[in-house]
Each structure stands twice: as structure tokens, then as C-alpha cells.
N, C-alpha and C. Protein backbone atom coordinates (compact mmCIF):
# COMPACT_ATOMS: atom_id res chain seq x y z
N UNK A 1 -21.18 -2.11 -2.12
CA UNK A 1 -20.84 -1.04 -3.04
C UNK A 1 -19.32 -1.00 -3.30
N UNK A 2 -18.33 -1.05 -2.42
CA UNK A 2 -17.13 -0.88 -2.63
C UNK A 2 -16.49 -2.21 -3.41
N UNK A 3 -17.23 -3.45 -3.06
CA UNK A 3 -17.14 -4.61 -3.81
C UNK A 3 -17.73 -3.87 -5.72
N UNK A 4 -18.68 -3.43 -5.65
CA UNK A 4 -18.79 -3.04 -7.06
C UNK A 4 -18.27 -2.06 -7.93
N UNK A 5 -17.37 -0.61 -6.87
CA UNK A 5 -17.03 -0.30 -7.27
C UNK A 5 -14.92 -0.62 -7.46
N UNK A 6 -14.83 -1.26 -6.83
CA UNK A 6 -13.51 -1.63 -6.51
C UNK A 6 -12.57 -2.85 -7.05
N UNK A 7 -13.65 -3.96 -7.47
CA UNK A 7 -13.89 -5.15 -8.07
C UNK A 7 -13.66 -5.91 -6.53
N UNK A 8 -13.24 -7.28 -6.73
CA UNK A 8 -12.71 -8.33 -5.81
C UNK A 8 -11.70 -8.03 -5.17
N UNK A 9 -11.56 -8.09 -3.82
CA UNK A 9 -10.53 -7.95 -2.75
C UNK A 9 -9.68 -9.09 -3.63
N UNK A 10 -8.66 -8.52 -2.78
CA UNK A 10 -7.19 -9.12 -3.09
C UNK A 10 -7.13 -9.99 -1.92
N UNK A 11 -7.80 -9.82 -0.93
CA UNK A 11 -7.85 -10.57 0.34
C UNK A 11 -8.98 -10.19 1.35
N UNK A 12 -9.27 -11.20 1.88
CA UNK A 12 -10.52 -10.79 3.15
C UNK A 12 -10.24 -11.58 4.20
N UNK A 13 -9.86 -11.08 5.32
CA UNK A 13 -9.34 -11.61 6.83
C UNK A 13 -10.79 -11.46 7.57
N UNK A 14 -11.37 -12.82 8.11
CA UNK A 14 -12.04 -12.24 9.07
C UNK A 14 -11.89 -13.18 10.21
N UNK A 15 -12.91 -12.33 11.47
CA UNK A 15 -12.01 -13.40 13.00
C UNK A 15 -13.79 -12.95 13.29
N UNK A 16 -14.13 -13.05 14.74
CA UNK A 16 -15.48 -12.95 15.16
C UNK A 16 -15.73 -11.54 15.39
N UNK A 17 -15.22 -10.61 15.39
CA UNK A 17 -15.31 -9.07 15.38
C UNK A 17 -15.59 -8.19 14.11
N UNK A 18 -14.72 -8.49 13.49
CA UNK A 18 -14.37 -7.98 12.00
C UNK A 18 -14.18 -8.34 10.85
N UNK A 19 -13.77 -7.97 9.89
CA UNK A 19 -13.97 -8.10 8.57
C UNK A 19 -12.74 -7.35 7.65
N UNK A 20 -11.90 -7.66 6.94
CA UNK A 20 -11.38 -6.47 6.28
C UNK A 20 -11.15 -6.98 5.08
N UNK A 21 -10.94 -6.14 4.04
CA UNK A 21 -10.64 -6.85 2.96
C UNK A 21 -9.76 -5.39 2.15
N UNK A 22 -8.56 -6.60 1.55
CA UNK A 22 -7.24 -5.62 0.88
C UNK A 22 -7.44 -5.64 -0.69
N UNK A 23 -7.00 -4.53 -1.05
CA UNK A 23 -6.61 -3.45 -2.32
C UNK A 23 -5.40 -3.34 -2.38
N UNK A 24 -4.78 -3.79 -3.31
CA UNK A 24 -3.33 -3.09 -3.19
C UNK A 24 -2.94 -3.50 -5.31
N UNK A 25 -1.75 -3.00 -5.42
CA UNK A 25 -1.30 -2.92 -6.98
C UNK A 25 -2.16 -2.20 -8.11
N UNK A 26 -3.65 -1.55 -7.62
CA UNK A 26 -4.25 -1.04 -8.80
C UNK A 26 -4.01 0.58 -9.32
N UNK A 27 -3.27 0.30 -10.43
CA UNK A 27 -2.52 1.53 -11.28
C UNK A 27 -3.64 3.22 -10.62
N UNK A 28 -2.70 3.87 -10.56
CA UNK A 28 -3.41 4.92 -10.12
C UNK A 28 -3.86 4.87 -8.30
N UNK A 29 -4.37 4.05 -7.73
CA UNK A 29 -4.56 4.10 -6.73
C UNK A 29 -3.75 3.89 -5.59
N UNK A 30 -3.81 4.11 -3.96
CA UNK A 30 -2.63 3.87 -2.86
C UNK A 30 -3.70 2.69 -2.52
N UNK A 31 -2.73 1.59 -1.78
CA UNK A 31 -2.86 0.52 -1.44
C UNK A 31 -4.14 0.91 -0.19
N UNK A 32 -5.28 -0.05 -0.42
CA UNK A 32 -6.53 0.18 0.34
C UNK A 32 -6.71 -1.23 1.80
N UNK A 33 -7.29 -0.60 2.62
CA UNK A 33 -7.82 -1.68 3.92
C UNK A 33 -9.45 -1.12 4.33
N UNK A 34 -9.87 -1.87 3.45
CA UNK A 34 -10.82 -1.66 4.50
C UNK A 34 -11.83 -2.59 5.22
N UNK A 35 -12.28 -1.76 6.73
CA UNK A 35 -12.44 -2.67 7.49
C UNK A 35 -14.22 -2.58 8.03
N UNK A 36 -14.18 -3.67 8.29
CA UNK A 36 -16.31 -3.53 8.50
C UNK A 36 -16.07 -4.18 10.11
N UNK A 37 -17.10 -3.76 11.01
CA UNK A 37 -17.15 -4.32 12.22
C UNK A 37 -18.54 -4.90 12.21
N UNK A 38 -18.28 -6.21 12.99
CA UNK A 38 -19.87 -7.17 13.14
C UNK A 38 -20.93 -6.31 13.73
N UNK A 39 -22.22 -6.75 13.37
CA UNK A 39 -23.21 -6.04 13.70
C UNK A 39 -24.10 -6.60 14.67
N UNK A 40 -24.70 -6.71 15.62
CA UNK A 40 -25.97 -7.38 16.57
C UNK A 40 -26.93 -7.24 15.45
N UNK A 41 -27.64 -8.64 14.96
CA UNK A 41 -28.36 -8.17 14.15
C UNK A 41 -29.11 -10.09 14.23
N UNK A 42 -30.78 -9.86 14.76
CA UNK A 42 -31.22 -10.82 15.11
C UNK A 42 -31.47 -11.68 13.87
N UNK A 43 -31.50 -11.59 12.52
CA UNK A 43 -31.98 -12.06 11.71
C UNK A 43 -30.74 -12.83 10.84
N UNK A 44 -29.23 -12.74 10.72
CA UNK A 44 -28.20 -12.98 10.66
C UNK A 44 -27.01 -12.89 10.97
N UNK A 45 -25.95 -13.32 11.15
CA UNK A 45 -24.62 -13.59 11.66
C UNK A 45 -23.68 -12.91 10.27
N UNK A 46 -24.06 -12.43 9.64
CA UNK A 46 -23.53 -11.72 8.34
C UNK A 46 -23.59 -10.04 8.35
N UNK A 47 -23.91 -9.96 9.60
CA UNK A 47 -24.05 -8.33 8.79
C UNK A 47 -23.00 -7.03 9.45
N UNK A 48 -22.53 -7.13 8.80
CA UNK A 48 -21.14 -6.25 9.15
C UNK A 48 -21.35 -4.72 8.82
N UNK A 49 -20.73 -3.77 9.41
CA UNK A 49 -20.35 -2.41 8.74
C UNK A 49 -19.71 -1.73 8.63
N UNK A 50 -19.43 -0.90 7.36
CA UNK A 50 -18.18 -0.07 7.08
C UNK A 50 -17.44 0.62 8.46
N UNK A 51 -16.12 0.22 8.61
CA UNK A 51 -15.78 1.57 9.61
C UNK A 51 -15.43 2.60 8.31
N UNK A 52 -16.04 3.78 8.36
CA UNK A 52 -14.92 5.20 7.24
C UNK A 52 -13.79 5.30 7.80
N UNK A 53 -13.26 5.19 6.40
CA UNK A 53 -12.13 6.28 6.99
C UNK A 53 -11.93 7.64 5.76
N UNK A 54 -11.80 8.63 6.29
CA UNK A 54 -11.57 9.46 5.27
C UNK A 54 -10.36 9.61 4.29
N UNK A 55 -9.20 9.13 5.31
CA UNK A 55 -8.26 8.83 4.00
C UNK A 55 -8.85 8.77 2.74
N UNK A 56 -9.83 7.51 2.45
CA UNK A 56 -10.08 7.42 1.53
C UNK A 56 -10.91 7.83 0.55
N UNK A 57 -11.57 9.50 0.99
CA UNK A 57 -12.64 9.56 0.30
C UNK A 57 -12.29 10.15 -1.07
N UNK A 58 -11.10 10.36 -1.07
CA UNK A 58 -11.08 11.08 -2.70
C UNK A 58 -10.58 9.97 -3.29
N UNK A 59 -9.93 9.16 -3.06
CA UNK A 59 -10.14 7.72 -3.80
C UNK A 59 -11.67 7.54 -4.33
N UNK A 60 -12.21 7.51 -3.48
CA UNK A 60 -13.91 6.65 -3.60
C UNK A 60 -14.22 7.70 -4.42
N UNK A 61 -14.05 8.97 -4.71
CA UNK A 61 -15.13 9.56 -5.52
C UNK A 61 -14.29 9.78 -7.17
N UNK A 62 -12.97 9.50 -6.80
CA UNK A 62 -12.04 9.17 -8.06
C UNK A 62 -12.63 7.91 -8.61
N UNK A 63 -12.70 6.80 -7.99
CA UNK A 63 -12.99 5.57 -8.46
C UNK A 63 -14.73 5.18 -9.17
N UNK A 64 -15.61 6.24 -8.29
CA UNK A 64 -17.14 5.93 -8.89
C UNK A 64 -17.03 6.75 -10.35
N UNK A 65 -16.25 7.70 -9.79
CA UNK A 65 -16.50 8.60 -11.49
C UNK A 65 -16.18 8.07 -12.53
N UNK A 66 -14.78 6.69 -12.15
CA UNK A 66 -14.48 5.93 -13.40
C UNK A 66 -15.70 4.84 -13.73
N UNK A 67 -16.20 4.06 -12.21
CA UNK A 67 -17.15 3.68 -12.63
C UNK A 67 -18.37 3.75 -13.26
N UNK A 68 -18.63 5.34 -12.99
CA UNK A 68 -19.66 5.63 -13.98
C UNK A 68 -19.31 5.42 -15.25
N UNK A 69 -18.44 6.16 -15.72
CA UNK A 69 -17.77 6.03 -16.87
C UNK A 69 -17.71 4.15 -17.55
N UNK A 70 -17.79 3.23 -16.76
CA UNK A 70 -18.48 2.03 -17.17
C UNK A 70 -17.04 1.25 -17.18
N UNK A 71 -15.91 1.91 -16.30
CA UNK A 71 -14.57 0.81 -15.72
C UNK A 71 -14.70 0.54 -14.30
N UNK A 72 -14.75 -0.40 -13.81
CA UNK A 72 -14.24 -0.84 -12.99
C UNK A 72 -12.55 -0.77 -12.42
N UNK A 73 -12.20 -0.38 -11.95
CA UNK A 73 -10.58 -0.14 -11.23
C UNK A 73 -9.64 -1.17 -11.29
N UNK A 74 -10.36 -1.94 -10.60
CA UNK A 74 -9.99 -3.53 -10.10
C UNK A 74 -10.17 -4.89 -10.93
N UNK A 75 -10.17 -5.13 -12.18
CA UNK A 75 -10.83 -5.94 -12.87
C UNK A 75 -9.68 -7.24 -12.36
N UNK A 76 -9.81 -7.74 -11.60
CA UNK A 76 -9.03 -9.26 -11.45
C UNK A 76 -10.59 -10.35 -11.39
């Protein structure tokens, strides 16, 4: 979801724990991190999940409302 509403990371670091992937330069918004932690999960080696953070939630509900509106934030 944040991939759809956010467009393409600017970057994605990952090591065997974690996951993060950076936001930064998009007009209107503060520079974003966010980070997913690996999951035990018998069926794949892919499945990660959001840590929240609330910092960001009025971002996220700033950003779906544009996406509703049918922009994307992030168009790179």
C-alpha cells in the first residue's frame, strides 16, 4: 500500500532482519523511512512488516486523499 500510495522508494536497504525503504524531496512532504521487520513465515522468506510509526500518520492520510483524488505523490 505505501508502495501505491507513495510511488517507488528512492531507496530500499535490506540486511536479514529488516527492510526499509526512503522518501525524501517530494514537494509538500518531510523526508520519510520506513521500516518493515522480517516475519517467521513457513511458506516464504519475503514476508516482512510495517513497523508504525505515528509520526507519520497525517502524512499517510494527507497523501491517500491525494491519491484518491487520482495523484500519486511520488511519481519518479
Amino acid at each position: 500500500m505505501i508502495h501505491m500510495i507513495f510511488g517507488k522508494p528512492q531507496s530500499v536497504y535490506r540486511n536479514a532482519e529488516t527492510e526499509q525503504w526512503t522518501y525524501s524531496n517530494i514537494p509538500g512532504f518531510p523526508d520519510m523511512l520506513f521500516l518493515f521487520r522480517k516475519m517467521n513465515n513457513p511458506f516464504t522468506e519475503n514476508d516482512y512488516a510495517l513497523i508504525r510509526q505515528p509520526l507519520y500518520e497525517n502524512v499517510w492520510y494527507i497523501a491517500v486523499d491525494q491519491w484518491r483524488q487520482g495523484r500519486i505523490v511520488n511519481e519518479n
